[in-house]
PDB file of N, CA and C in Angstrom:
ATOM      1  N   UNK A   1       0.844  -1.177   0.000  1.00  0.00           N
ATOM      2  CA  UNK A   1       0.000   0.000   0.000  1.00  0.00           C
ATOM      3  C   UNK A   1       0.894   1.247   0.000  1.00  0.00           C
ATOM      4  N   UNK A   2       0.602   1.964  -0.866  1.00  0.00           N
ATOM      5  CA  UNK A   2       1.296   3.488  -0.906  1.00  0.00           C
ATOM      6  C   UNK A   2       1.074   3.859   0.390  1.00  0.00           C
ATOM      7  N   UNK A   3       2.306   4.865   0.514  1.00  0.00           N
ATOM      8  CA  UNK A   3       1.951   6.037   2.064  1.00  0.00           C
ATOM      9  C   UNK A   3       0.809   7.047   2.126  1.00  0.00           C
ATOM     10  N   UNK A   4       0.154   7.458   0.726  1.00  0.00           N
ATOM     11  CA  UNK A   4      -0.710   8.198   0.812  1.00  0.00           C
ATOM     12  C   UNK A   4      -2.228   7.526   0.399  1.00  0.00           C
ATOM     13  N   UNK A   5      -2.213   6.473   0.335  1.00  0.00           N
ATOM     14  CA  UNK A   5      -2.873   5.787   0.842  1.00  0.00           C
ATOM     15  C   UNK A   5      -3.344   5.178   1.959  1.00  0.00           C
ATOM     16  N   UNK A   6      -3.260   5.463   3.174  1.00  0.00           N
ATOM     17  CA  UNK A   6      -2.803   5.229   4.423  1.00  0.00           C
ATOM     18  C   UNK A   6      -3.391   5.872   4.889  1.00  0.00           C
ATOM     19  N   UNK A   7      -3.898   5.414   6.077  1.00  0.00           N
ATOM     20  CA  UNK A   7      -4.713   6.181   6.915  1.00  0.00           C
ATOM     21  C   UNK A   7      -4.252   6.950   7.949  1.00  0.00           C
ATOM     22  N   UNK A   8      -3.806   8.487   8.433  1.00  0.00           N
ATOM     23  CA  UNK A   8      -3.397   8.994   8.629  1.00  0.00           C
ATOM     24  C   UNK A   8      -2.746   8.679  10.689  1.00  0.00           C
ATOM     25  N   UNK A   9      -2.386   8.699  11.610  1.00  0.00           N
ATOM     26  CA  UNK A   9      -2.012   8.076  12.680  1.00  0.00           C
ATOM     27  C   UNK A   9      -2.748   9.224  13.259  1.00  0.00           C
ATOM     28  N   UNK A  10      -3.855   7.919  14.330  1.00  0.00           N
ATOM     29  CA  UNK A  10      -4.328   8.923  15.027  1.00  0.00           C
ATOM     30  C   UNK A  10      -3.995   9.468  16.518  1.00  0.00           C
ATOM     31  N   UNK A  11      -3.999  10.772  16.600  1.00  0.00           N
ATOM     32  CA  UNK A  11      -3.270  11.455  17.876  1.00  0.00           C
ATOM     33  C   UNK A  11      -4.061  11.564  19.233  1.00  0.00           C
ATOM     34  N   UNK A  12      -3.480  11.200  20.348  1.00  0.00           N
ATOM     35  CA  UNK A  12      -4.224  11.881  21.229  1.00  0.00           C
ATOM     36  C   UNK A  12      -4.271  13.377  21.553  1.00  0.00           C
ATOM     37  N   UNK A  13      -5.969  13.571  21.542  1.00  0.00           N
ATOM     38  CA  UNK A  13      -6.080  14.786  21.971  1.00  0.00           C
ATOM     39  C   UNK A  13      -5.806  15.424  22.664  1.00  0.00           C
ATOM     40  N   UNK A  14      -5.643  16.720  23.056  1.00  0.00           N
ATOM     41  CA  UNK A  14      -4.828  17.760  23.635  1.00  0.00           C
ATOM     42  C   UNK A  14      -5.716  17.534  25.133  1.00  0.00           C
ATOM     43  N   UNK A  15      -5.821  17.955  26.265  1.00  0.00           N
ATOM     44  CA  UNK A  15      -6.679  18.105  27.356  1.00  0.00           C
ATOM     45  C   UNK A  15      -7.347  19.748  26.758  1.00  0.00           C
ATOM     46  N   UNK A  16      -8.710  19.568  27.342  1.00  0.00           N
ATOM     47  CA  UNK A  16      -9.337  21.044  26.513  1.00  0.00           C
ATOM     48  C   UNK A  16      -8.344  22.114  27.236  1.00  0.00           C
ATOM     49  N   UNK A  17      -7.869  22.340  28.394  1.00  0.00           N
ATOM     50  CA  UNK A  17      -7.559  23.211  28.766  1.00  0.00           C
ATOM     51  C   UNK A  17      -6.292  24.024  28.381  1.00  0.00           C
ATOM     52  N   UNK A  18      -5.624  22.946  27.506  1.00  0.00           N
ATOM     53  CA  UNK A  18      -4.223  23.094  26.337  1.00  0.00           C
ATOM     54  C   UNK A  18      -2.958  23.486  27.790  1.00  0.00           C
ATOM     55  N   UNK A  19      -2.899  22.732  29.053  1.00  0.00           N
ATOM     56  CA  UNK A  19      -1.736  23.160  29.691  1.00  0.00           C
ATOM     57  C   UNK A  19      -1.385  21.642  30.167  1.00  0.00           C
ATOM     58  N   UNK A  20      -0.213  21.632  30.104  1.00  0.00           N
ATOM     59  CA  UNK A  20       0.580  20.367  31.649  1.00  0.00           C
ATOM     60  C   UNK A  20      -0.520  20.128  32.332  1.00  0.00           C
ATOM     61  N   UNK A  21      -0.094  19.502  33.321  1.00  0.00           N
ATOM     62  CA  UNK A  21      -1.120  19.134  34.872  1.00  0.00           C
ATOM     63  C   UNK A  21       0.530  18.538  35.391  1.00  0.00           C
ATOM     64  N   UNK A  22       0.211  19.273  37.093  1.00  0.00           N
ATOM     65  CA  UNK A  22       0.892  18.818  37.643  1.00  0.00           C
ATOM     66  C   UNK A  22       0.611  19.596  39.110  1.00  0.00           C
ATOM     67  N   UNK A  23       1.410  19.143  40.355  1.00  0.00           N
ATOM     68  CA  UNK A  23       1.088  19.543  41.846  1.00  0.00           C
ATOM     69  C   UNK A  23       2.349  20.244  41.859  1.00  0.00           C
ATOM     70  N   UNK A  24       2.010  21.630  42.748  1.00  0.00           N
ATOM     71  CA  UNK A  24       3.303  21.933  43.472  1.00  0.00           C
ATOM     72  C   UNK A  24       3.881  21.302  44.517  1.00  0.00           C
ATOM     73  N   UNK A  25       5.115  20.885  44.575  1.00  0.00           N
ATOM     74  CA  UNK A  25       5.806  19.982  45.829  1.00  0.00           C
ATOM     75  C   UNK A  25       6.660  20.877  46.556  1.00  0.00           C
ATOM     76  N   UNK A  26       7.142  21.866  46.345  1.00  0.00           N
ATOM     77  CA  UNK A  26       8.455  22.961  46.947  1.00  0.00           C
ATOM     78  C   UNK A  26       7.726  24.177  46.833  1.00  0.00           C
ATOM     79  N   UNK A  27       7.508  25.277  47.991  1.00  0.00           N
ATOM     80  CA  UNK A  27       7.361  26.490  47.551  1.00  0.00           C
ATOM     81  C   UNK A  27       8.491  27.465  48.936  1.00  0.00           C
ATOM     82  N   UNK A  28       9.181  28.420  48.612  1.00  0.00           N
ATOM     83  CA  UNK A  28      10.198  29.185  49.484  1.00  0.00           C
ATOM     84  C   UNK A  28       9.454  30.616  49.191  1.00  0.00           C
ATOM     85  N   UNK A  29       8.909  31.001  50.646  1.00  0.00           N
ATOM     86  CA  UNK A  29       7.863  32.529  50.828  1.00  0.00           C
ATOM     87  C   UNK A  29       8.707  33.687  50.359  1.00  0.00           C
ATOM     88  N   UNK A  30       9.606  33.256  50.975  1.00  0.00           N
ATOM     89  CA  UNK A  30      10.826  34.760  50.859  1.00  0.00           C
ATOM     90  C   UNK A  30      11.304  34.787  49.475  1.00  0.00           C
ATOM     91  N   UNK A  31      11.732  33.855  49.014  1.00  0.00           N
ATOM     92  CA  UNK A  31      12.203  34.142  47.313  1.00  0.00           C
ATOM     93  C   UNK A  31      11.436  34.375  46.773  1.00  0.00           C
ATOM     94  N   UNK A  32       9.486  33.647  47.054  1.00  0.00           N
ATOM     95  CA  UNK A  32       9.036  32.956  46.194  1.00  0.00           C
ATOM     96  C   UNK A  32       8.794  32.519  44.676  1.00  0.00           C
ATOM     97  N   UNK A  33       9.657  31.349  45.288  1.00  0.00           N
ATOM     98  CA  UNK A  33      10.228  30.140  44.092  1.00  0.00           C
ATOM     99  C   UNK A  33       9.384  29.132  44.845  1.00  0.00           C
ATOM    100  N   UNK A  34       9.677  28.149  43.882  1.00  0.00           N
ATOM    101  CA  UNK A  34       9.297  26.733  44.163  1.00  0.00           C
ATOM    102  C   UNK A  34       9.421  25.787  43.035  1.00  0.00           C
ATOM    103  N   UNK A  35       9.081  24.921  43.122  1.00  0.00           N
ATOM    104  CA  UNK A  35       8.803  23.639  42.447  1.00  0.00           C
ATOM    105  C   UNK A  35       7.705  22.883  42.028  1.00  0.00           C
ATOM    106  N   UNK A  36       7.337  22.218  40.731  1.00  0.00           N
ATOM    107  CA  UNK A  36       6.272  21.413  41.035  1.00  0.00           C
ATOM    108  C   UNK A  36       6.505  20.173  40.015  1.00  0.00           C
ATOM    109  N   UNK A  37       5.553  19.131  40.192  1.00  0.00           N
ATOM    110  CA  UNK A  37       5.980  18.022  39.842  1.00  0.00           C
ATOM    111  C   UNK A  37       5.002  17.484  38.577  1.00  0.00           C
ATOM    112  N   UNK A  38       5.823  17.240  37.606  1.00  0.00           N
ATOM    113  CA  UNK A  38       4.180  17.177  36.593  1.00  0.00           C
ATOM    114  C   UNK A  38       3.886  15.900  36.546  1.00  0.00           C
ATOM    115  N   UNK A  39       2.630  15.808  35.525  1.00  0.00           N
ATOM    116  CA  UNK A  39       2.089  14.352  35.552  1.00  0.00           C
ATOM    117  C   UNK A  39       2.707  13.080  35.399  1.00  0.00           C
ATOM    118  N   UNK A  40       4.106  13.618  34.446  1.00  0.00           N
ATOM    119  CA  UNK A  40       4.912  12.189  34.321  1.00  0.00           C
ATOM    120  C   UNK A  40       6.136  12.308  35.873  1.00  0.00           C
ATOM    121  N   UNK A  41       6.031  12.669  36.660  1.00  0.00           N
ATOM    122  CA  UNK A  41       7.133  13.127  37.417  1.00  0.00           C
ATOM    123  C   UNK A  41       8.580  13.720  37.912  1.00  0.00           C
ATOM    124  N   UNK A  42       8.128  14.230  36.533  1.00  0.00           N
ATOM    125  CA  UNK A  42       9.494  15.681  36.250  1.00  0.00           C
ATOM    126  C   UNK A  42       9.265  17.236  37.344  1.00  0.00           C
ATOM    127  N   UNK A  43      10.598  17.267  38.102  1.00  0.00           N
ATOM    128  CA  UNK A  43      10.447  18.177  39.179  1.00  0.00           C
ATOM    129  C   UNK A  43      10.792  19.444  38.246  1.00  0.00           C
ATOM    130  N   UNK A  44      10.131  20.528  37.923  1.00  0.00           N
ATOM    131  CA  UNK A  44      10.174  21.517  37.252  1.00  0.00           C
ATOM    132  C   UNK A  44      10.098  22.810  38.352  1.00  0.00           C
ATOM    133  N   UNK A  45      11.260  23.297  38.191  1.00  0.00           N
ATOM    134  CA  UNK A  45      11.396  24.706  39.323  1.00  0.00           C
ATOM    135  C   UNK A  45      10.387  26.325  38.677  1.00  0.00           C
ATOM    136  N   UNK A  46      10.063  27.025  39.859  1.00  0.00           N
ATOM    137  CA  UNK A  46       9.832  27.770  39.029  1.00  0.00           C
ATOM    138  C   UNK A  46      10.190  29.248  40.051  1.00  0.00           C
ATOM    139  N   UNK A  47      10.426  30.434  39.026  1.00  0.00           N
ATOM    140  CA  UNK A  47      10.191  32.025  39.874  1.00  0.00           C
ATOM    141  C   UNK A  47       8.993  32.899  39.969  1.00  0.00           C
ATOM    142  N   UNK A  48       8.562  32.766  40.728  1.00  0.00           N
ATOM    143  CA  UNK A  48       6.971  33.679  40.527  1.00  0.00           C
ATOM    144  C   UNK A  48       7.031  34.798  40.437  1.00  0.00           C
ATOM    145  N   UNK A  49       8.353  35.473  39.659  1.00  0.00           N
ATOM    146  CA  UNK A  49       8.339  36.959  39.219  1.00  0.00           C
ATOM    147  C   UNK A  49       8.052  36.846  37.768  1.00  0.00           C
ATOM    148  N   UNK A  50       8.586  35.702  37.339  1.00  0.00           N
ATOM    149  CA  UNK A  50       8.559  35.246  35.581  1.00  0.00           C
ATOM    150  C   UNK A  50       7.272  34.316  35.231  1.00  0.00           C
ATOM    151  N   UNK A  51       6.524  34.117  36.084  1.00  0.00           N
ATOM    152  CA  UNK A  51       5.192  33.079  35.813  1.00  0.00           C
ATOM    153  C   UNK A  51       4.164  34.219  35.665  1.00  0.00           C
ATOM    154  N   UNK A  52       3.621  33.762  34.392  1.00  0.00           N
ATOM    155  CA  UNK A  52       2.441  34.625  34.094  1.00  0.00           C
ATOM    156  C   UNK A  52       1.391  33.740  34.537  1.00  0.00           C
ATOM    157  N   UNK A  53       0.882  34.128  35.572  1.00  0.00           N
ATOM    158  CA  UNK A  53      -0.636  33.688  35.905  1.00  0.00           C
ATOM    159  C   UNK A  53      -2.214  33.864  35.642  1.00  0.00           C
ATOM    160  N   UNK A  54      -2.942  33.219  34.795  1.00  0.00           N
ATOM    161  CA  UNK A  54      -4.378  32.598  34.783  1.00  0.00           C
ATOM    162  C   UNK A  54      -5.152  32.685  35.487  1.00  0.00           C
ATOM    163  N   UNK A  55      -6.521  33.370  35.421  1.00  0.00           N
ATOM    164  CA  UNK A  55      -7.361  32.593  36.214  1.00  0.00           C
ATOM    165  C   UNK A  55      -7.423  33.353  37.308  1.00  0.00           C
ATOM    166  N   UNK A  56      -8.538  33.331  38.442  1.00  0.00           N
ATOM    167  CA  UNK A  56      -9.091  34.081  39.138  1.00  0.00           C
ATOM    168  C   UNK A  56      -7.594  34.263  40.289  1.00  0.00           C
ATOM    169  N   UNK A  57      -6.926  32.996  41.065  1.00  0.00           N
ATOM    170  CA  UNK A  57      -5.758  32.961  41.491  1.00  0.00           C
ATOM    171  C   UNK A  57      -5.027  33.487  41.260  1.00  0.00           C
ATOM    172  N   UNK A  58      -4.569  34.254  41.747  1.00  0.00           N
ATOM    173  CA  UNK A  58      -2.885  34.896  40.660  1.00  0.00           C
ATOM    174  C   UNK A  58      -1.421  35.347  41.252  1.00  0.00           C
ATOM    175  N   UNK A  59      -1.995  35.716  43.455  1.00  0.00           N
ATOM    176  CA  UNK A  59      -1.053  35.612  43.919  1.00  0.00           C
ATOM    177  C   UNK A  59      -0.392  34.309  44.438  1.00  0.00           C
ATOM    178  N   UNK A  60       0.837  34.751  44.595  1.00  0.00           N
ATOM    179  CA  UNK A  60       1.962  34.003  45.398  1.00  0.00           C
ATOM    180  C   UNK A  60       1.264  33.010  46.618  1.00  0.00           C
ATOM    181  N   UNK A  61       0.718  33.722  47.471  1.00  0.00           N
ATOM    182  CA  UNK A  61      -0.027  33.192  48.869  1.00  0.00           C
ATOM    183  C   UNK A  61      -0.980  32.073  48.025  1.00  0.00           C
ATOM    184  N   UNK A  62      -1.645  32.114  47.085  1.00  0.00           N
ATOM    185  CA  UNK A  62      -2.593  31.134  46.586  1.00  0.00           C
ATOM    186  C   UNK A  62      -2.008  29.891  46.460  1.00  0.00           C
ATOM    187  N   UNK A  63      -0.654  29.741  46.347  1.00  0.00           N
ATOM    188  CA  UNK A  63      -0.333  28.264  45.789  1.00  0.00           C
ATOM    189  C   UNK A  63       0.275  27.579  47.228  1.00  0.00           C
ATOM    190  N   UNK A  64       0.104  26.170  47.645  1.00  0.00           N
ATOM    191  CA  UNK A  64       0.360  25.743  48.764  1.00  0.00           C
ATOM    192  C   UNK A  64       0.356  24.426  48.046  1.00  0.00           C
ATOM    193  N   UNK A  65       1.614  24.058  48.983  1.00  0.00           N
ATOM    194  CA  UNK A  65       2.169  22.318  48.683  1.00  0.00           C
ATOM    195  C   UNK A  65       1.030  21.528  48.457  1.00  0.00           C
ATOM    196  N   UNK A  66       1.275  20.751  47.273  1.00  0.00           N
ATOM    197  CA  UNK A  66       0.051  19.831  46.775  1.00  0.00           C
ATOM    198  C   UNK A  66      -1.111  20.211  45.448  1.00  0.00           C
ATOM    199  N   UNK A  67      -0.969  21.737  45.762  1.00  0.00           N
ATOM    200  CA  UNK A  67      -1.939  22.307  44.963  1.00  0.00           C
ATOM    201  C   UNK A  67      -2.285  21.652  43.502  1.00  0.00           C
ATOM    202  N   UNK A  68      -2.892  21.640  43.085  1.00  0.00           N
ATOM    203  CA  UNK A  68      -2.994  21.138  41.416  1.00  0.00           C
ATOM    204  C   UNK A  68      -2.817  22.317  40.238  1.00  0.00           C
ATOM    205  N   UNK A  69      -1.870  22.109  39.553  1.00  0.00           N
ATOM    206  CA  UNK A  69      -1.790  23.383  38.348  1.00  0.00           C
ATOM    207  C   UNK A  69      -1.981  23.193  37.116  1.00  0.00           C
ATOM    208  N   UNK A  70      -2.181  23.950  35.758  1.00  0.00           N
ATOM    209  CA  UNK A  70      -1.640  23.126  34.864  1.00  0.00           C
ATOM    210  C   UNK A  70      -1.064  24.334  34.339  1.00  0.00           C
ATOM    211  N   UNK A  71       0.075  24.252  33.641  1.00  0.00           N
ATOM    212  CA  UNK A  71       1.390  25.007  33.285  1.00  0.00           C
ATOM    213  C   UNK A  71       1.721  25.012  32.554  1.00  0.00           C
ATOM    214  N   UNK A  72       2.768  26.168  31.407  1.00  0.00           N
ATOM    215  CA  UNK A  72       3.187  25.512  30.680  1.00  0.00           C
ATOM    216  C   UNK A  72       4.931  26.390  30.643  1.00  0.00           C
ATOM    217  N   UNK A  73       6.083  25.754  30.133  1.00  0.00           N
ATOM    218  CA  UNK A  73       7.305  25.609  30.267  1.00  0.00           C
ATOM    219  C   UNK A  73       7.427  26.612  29.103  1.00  0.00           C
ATOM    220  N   UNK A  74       9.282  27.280  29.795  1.00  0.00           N
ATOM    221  CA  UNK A  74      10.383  27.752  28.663  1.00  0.00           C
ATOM    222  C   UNK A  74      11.622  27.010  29.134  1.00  0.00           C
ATOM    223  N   UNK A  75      12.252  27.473  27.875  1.00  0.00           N
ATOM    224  CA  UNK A  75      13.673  27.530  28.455  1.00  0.00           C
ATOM    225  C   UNK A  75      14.528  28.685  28.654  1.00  0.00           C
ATOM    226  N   UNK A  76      14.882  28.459  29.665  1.00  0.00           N
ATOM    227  CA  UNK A  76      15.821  29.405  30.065  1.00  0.00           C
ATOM    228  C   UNK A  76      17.606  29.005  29.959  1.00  0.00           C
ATOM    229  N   UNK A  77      18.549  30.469  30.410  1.00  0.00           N
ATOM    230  CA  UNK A  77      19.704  30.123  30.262  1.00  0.00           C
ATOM    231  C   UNK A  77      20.382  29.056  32.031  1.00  0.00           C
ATOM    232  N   UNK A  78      19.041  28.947  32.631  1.00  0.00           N
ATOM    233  CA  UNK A  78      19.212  27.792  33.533  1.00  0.00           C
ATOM    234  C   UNK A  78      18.427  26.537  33.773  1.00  0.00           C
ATOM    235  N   UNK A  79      17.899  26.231  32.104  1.00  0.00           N
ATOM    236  CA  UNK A  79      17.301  25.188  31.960  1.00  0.00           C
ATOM    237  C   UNK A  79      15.913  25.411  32.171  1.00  0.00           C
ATOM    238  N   UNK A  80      14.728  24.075  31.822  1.00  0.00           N
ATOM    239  CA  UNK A  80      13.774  24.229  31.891  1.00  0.00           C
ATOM    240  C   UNK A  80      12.919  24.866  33.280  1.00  0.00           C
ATOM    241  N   UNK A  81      11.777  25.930  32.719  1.00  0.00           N
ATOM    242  CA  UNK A  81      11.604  26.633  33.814  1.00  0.00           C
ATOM    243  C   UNK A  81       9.730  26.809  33.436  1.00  0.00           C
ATOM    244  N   UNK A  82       9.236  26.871  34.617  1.00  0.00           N
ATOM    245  CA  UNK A  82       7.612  26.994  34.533  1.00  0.00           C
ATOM    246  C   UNK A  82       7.597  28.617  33.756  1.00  0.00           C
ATOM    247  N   UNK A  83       6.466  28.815  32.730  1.00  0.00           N
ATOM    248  CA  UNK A  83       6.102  30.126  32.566  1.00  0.00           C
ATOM    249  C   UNK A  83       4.861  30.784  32.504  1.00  0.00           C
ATOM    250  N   UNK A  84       4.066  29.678  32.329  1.00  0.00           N
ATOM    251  CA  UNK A  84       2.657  30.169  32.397  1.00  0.00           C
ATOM    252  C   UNK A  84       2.083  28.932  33.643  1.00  0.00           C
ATOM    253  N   UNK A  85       1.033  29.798  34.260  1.00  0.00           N
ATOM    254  CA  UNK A  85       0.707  28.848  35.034  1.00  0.00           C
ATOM    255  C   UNK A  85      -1.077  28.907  35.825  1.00  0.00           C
ATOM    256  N   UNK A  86      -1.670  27.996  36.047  1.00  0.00           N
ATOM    257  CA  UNK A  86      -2.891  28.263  36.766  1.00  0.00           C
ATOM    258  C   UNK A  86      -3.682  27.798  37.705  1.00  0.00           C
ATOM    259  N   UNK A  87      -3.720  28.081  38.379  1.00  0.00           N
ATOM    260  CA  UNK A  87      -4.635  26.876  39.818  1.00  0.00           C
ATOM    261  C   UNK A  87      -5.626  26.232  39.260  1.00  0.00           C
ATOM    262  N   UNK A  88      -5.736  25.100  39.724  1.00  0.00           N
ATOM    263  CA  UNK A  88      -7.021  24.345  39.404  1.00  0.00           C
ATOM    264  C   UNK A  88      -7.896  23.737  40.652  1.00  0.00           C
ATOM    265  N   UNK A  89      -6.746  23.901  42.039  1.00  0.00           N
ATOM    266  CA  UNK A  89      -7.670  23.283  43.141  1.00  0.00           C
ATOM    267  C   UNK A  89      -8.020  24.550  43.971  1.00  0.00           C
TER     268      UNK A  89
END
């Protein structure tokens, strides 16, 4: 069978909300920085001066260990880093 003959591979769909999912596990008040852990269990750091925040939530005080987010990543010149981000619990 030709390749364009072929039935095209089908993808899984995006989650409607088009971000990561993942919990925060680390948050430091005084820097506030932290960490969170996404769905496959990659510890992803982040600075909450550089996170653009979503959604009715938007300060610092809102996020507490465990929380549920969904996020989405850059890179930076110190590696992968959270940049968009939004509460979900």
């Amino acid at each position: 069978m030709a390749d364009e003959d072929r039935e095209p591979a089908v993808e899984t769909p995006l989650p409607e909300d088009r971000f990561y999912h993942g919990r925060i596990v680390k948050l430091s008040s005084g820097r506030q920085t932290g960490m969170l852990r996404s769905a496959s269990g990659r510890i992803i750091p982040f600075a909450f001066q550089h996170v653009v925040m979503l959604g009715e939530k938007r300060r610092f005080e809102d996020l507490h260990i465990g929380t549920g987010v969904g996020y989405d990543v850059s890179w930076t010149s110190k590696g992968l880093r959270v940049s968009l981000m939004r509460i979900f619990d």
